[in-house]
PDB file of N, CA and C in Angstrom:
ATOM      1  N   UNK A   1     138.054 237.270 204.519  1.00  0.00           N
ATOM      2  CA  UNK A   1     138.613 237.897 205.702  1.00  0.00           C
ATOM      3  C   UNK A   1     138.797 236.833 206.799  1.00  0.00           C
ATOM      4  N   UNK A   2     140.014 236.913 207.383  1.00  0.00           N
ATOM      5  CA  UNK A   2     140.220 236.349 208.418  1.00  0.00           C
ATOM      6  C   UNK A   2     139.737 236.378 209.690  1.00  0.00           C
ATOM      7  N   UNK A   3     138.389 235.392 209.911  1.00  0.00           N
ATOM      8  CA  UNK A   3     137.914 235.824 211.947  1.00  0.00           C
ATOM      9  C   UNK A   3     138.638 234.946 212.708  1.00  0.00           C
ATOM     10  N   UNK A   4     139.245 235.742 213.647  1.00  0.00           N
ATOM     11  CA  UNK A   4     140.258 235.544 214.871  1.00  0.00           C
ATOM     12  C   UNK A   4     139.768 235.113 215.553  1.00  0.00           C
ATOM     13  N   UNK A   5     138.442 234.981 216.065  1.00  0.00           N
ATOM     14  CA  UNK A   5     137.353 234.277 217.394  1.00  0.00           C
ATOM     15  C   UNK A   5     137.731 233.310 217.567  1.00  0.00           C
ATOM     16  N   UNK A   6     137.594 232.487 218.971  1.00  0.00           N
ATOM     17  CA  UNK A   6     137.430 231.328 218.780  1.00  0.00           C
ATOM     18  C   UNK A   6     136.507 230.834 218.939  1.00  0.00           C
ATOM     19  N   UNK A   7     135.193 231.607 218.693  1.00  0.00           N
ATOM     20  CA  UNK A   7     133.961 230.676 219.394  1.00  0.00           C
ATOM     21  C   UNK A   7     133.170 231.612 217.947  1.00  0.00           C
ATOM     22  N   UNK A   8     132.330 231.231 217.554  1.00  0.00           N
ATOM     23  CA  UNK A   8     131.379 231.840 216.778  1.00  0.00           C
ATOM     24  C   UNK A   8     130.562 232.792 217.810  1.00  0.00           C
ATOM     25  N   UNK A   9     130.196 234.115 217.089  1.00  0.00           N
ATOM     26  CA  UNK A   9     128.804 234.827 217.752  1.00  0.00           C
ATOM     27  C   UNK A   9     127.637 234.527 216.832  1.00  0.00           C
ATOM     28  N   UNK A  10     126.720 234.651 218.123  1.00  0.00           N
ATOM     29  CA  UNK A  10     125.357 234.742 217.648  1.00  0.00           C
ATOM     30  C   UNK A  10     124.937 236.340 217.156  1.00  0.00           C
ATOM     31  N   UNK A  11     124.309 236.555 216.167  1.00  0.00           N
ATOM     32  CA  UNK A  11     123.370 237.955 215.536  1.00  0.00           C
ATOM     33  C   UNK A  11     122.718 237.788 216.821  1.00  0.00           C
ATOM     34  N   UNK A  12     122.654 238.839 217.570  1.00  0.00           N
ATOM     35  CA  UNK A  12     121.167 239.127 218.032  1.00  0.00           C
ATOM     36  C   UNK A  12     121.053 240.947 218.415  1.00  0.00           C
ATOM     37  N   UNK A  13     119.959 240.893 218.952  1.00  0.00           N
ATOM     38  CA  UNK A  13     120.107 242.515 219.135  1.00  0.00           C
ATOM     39  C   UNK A  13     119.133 242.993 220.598  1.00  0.00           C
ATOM     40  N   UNK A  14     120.550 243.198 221.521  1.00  0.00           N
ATOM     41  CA  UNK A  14     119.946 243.124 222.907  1.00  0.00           C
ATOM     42  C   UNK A  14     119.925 244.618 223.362  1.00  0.00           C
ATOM     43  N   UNK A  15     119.492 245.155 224.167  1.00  0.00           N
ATOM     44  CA  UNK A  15     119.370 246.366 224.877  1.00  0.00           C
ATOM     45  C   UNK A  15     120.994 246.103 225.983  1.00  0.00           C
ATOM     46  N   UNK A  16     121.710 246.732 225.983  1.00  0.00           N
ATOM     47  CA  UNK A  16     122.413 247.378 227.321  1.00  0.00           C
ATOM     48  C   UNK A  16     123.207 248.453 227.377  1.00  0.00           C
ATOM     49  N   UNK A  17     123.651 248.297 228.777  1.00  0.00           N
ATOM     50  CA  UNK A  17     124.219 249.607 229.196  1.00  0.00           C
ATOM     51  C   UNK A  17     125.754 249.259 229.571  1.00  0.00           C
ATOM     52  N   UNK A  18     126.609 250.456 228.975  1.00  0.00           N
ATOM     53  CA  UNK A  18     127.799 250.360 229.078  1.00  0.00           C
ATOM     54  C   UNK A  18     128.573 251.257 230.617  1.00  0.00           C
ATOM     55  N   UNK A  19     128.707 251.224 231.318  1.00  0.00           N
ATOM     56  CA  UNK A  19     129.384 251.441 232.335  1.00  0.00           C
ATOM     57  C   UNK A  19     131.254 252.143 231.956  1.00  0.00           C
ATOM     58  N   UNK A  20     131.330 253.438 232.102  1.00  0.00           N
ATOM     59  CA  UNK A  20     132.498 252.894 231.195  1.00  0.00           C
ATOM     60  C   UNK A  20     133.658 254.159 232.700  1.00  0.00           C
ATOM     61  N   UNK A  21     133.101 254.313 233.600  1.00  0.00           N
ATOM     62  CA  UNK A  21     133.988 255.078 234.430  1.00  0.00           C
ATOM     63  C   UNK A  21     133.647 254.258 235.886  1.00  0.00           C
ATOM     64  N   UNK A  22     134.722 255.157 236.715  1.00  0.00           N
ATOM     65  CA  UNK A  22     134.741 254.471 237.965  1.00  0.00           C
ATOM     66  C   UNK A  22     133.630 255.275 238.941  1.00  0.00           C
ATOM     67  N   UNK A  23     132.785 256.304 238.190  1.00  0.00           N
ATOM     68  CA  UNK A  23     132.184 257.509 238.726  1.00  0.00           C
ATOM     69  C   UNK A  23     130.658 256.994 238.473  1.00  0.00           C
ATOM     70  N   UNK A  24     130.552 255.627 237.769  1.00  0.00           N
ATOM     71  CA  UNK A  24     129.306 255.170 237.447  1.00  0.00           C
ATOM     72  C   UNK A  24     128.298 255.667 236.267  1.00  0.00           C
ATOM     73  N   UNK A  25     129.531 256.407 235.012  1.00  0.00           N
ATOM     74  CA  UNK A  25     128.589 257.163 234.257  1.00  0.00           C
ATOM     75  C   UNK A  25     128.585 255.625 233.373  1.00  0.00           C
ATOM     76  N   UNK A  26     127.177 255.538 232.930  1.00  0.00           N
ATOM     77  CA  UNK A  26     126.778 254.745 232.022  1.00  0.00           C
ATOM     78  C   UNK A  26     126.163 255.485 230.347  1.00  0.00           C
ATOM     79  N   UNK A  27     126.118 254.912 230.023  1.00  0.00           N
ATOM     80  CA  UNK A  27     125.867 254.885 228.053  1.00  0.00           C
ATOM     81  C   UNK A  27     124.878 253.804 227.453  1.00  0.00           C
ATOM     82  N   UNK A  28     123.730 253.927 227.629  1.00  0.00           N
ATOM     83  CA  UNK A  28     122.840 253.120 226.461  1.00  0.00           C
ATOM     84  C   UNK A  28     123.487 252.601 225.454  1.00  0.00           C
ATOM     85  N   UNK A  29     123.350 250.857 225.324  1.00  0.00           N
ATOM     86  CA  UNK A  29     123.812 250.597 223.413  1.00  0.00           C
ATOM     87  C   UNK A  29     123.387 249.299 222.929  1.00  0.00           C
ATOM     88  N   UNK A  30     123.540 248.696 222.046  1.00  0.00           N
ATOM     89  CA  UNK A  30     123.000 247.417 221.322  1.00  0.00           C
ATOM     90  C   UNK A  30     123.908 246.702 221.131  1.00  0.00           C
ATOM     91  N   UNK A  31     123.718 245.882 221.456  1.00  0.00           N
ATOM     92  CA  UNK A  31     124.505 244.239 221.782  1.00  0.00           C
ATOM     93  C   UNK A  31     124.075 243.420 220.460  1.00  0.00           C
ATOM     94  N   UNK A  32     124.981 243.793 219.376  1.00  0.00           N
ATOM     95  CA  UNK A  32     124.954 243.153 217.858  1.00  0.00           C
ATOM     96  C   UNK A  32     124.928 241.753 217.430  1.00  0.00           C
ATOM     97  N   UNK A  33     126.640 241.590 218.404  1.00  0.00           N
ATOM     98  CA  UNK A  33     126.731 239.765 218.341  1.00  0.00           C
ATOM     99  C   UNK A  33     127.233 239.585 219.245  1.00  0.00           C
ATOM    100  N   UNK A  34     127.051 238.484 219.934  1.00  0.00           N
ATOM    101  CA  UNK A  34     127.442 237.829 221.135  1.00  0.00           C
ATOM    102  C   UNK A  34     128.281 236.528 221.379  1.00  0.00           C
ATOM    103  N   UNK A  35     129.297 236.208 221.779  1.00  0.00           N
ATOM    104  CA  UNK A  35     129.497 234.950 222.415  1.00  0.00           C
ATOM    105  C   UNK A  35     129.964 234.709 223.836  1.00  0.00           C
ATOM    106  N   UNK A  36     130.529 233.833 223.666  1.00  0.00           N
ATOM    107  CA  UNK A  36     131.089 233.152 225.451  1.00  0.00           C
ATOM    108  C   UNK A  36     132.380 234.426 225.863  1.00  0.00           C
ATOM    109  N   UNK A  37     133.086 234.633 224.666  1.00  0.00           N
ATOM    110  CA  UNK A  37     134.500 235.509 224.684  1.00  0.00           C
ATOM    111  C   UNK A  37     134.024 236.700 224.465  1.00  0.00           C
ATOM    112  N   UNK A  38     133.305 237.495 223.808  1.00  0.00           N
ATOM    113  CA  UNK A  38     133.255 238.920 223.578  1.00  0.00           C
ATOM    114  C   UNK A  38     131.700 239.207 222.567  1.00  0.00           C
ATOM    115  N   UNK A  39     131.645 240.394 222.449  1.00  0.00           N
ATOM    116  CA  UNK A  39     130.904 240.968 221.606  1.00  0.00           C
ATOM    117  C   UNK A  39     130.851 242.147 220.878  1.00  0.00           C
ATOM    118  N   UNK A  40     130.066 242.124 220.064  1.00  0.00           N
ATOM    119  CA  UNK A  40     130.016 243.612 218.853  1.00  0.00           C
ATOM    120  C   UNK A  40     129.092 244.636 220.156  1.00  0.00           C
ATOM    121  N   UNK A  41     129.417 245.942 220.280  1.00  0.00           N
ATOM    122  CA  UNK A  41     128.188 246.726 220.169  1.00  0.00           C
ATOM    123  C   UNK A  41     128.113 248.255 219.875  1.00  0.00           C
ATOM    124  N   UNK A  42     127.210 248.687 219.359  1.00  0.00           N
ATOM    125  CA  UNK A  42     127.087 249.613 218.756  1.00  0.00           C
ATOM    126  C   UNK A  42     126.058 250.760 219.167  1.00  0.00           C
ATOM    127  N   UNK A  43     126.642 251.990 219.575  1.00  0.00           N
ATOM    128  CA  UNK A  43     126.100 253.245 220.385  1.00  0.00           C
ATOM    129  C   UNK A  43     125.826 254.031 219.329  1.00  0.00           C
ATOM    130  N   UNK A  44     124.661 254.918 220.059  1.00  0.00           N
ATOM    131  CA  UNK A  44     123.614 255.538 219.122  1.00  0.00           C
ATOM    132  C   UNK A  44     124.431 256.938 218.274  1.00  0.00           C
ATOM    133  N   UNK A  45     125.838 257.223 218.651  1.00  0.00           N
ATOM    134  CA  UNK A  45     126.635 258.123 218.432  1.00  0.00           C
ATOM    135  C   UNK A  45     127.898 257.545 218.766  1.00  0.00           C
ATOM    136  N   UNK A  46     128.939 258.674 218.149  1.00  0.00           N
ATOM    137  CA  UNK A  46     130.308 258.135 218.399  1.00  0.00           C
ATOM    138  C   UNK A  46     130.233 258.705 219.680  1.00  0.00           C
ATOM    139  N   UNK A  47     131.016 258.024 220.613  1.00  0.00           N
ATOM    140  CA  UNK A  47     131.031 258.051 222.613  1.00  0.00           C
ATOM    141  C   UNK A  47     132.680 258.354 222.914  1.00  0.00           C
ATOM    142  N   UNK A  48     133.022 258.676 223.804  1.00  0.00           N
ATOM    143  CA  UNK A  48     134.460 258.364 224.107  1.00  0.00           C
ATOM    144  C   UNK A  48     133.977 257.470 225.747  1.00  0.00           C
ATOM    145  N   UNK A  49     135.050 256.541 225.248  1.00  0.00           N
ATOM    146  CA  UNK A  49     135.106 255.641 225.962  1.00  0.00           C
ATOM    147  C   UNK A  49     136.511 255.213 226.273  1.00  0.00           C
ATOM    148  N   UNK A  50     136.804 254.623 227.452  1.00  0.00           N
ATOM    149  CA  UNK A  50     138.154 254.520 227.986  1.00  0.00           C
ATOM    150  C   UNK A  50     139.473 253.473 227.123  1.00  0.00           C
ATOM    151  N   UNK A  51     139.918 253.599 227.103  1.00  0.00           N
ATOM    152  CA  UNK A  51     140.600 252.719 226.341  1.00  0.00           C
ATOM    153  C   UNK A  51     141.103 251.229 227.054  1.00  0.00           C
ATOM    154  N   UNK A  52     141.069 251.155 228.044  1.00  0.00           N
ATOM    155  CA  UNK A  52     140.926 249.941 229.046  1.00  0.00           C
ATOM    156  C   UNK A  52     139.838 248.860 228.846  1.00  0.00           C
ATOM    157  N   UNK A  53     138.945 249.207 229.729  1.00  0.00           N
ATOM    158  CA  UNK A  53     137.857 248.311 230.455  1.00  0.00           C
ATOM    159  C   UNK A  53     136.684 248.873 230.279  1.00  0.00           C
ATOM    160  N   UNK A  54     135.578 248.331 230.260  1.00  0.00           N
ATOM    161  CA  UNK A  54     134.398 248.551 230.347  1.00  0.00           C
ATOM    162  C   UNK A  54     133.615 247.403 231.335  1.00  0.00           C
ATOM    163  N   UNK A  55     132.247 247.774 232.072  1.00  0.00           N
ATOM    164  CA  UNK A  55     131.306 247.209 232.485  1.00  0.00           C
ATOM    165  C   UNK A  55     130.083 246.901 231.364  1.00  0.00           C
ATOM    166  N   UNK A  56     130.105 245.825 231.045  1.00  0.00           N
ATOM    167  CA  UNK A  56     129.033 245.553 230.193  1.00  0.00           C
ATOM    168  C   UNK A  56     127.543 245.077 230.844  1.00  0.00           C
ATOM    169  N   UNK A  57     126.372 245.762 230.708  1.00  0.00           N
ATOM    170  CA  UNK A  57     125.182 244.729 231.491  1.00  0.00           C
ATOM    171  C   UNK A  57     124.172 244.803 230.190  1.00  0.00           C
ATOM    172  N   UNK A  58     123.081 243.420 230.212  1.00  0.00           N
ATOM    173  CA  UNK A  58     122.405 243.122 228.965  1.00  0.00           C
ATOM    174  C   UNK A  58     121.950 242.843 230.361  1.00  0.00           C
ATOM    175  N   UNK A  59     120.263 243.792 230.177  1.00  0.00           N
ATOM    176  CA  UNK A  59     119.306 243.014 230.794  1.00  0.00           C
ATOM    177  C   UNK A  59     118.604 241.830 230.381  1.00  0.00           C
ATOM    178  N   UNK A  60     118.519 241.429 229.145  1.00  0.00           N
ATOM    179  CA  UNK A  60     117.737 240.105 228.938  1.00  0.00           C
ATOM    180  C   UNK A  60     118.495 239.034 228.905  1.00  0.00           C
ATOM    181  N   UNK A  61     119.682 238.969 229.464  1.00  0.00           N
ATOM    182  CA  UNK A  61     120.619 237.828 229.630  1.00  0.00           C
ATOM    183  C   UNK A  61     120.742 237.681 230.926  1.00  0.00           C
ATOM    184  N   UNK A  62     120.648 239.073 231.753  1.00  0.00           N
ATOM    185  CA  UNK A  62     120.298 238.739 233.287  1.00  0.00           C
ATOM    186  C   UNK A  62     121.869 238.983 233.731  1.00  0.00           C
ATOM    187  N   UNK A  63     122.804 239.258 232.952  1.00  0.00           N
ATOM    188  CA  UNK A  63     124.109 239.149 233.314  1.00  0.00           C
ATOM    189  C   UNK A  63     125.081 240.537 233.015  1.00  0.00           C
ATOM    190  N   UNK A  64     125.903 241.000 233.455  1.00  0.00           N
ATOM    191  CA  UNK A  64     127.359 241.390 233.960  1.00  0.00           C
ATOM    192  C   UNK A  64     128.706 241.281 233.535  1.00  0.00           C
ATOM    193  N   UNK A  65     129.290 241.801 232.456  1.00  0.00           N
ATOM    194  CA  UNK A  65     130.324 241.596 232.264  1.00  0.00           C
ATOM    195  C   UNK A  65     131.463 242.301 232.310  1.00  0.00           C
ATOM    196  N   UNK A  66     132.739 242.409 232.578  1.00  0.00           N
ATOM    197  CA  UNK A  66     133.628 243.129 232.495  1.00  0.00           C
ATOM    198  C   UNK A  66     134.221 242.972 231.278  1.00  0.00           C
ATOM    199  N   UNK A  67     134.623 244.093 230.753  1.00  0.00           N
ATOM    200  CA  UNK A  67     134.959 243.607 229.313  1.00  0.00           C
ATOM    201  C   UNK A  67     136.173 244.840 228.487  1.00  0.00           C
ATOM    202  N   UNK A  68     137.061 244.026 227.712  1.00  0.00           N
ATOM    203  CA  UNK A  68     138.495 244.671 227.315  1.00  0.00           C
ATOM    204  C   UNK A  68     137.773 245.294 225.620  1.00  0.00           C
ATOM    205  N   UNK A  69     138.078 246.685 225.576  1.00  0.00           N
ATOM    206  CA  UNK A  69     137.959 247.151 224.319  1.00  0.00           C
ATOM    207  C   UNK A  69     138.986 246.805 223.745  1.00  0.00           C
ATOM    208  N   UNK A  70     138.464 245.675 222.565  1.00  0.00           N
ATOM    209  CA  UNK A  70     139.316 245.082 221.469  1.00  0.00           C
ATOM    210  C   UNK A  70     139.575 246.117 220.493  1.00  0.00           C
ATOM    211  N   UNK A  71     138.412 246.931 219.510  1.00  0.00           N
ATOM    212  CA  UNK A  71     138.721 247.392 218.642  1.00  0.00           C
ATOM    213  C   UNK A  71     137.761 248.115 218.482  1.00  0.00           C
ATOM    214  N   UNK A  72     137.622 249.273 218.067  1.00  0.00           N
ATOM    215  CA  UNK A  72     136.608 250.376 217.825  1.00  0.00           C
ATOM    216  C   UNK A  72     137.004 251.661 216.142  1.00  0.00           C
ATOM    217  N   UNK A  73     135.483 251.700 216.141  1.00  0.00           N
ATOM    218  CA  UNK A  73     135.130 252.182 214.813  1.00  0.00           C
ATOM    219  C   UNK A  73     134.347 252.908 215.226  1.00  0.00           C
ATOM    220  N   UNK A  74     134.307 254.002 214.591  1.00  0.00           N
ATOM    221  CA  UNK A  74     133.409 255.304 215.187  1.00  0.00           C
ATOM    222  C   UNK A  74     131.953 254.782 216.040  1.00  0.00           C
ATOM    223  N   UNK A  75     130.814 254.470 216.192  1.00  0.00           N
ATOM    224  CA  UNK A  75     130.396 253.972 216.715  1.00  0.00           C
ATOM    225  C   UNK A  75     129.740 252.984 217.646  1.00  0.00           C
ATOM    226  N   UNK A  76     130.833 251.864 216.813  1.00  0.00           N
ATOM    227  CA  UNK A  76     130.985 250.591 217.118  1.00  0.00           C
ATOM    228  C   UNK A  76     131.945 250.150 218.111  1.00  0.00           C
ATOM    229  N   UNK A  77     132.160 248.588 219.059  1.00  0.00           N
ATOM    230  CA  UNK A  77     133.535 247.883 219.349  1.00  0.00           C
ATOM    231  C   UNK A  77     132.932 247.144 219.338  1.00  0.00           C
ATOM    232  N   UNK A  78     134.279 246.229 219.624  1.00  0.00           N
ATOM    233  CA  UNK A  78     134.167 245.171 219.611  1.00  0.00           C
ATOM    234  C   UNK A  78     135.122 245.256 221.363  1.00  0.00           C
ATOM    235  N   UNK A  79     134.527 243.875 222.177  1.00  0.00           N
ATOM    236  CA  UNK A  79     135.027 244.162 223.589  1.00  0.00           C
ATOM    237  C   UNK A  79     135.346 242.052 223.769  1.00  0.00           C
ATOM    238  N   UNK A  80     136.269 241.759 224.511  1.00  0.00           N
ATOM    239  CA  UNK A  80     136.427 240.601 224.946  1.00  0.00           C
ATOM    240  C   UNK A  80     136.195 240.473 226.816  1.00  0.00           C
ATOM    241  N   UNK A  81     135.370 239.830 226.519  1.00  0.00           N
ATOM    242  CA  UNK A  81     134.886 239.299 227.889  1.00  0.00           C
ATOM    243  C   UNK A  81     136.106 238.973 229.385  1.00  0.00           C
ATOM    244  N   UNK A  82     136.346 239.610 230.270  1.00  0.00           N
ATOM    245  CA  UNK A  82     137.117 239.134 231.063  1.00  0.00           C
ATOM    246  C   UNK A  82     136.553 238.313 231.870  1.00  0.00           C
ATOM    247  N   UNK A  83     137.662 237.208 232.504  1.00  0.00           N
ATOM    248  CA  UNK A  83     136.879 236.176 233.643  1.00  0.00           C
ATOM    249  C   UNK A  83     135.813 236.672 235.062  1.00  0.00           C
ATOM    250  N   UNK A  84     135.474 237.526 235.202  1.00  0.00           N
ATOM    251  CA  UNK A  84     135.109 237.730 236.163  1.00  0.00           C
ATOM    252  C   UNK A  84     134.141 238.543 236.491  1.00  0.00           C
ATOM    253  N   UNK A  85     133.417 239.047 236.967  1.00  0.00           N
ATOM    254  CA  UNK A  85     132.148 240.008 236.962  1.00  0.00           C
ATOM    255  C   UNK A  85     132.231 241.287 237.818  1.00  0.00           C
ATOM    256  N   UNK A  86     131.345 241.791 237.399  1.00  0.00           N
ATOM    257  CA  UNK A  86     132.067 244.064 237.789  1.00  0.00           C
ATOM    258  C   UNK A  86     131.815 243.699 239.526  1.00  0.00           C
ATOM    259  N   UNK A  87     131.874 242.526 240.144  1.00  0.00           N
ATOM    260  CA  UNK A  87     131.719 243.281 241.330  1.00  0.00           C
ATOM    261  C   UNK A  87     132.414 244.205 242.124  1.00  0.00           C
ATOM    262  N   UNK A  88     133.736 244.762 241.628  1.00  0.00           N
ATOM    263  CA  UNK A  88     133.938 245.856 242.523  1.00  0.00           C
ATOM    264  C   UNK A  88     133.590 247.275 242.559  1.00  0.00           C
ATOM    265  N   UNK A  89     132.626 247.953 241.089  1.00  0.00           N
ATOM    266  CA  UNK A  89     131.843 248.482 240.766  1.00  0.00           C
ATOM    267  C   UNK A  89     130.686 248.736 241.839  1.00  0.00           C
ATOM    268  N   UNK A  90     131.153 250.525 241.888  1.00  0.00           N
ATOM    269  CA  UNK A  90     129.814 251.006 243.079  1.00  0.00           C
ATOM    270  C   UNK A  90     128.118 250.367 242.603  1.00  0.00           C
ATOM    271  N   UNK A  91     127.535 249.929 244.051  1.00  0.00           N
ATOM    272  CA  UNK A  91     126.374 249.731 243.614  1.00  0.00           C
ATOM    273  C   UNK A  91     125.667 250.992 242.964  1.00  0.00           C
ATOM    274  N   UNK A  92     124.474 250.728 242.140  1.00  0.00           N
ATOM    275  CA  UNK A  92     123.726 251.846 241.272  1.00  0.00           C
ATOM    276  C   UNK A  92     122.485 251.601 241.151  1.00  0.00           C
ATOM    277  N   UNK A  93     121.735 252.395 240.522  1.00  0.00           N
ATOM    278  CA  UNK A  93     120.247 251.992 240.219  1.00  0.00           C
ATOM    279  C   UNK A  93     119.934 251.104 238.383  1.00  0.00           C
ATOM    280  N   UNK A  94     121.293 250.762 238.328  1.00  0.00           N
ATOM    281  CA  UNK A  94     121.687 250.063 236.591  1.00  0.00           C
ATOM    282  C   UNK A  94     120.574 249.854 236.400  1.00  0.00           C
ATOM    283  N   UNK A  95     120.052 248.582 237.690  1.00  0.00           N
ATOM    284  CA  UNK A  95     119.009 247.479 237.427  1.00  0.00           C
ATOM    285  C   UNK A  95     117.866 248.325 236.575  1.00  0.00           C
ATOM    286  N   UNK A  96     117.284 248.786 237.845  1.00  0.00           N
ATOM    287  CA  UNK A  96     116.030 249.805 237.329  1.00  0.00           C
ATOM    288  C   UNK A  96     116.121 250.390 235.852  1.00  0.00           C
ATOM    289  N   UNK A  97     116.956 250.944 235.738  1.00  0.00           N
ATOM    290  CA  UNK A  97     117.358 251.995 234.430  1.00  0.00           C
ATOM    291  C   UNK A  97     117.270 250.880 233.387  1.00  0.00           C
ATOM    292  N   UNK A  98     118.148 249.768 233.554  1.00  0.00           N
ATOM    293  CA  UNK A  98     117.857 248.734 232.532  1.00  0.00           C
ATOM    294  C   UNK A  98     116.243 248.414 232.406  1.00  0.00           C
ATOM    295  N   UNK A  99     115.721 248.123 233.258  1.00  0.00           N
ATOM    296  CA  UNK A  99     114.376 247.586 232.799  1.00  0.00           C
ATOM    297  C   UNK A  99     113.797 248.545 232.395  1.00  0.00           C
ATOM    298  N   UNK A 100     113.223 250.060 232.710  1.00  0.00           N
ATOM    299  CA  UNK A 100     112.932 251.138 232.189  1.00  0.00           C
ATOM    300  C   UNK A 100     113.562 251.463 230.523  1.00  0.00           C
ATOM    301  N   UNK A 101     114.656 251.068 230.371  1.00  0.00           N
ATOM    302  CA  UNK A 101     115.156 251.069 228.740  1.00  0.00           C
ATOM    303  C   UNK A 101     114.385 250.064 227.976  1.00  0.00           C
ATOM    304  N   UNK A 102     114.559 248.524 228.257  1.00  0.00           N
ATOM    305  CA  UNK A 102     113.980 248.088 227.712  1.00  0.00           C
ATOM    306  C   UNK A 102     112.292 248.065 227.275  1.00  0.00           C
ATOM    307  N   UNK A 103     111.926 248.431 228.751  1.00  0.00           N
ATOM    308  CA  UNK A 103     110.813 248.875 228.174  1.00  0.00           C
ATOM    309  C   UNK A 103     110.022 249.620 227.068  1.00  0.00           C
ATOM    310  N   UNK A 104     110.639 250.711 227.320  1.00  0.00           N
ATOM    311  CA  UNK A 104     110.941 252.206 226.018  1.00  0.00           C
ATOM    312  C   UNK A 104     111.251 251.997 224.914  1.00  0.00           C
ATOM    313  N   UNK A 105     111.835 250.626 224.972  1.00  0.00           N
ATOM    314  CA  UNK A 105     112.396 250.348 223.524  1.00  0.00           C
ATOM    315  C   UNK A 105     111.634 249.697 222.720  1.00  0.00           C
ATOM    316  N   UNK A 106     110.725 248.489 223.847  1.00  0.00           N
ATOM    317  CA  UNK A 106     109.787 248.069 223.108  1.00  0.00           C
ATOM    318  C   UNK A 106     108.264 248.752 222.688  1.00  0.00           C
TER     319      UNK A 106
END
């Protein structure tokens, strides 16, 4: 099979939260593989999610991403990283909620 990437991902398996409206509803999910350009991740159910954009946050990376739904499979996408970070995204209590997930998880 042909991979289109241009950067290799890393396997790993991170806790975050998907952001996927302008109303601040978020979605728990797992951050599969990662690189500089995009990543796999995969929700605990099939979700509807926008066909645009998403807010991506991984608390153990400490980081923020805005990110283009590449391709999706019932539970899964795949999303490419845009240049720039959600700041125009209402502030929220993400932070908190993120660390409270991870916690729970471990």
């Amino acid at each position: 099979m042909l991979d289109r990437r241009q950067s290799t991902r890393d396997k790993v398996i991170y806790g975050g939260v998907a952001e996927i409206d302008e109303r601040g509803t978020t979605t728990d999910c797992v951050v599969r593989n990662i690189s500089e350009q995009g990543a796999s991740l995969e929700f605990s159910s099939a979700v509807k999610l926008p066909k645009g954009r998403i807010s991506l946050t991984i608390a153990q990376k400490g980081r923020s991403f805005l990110a283009k739904i590449i391709w999706w499979r019932d539970n899964f996408i795949g999303v490419a990283f845009s240049g720039g970070t959600p700041s125009a995204l209402p502030v929220s209590d993400l932070e908190e909620r993120l660390r409270k997930s991870e916690q729970k998880k471990r």
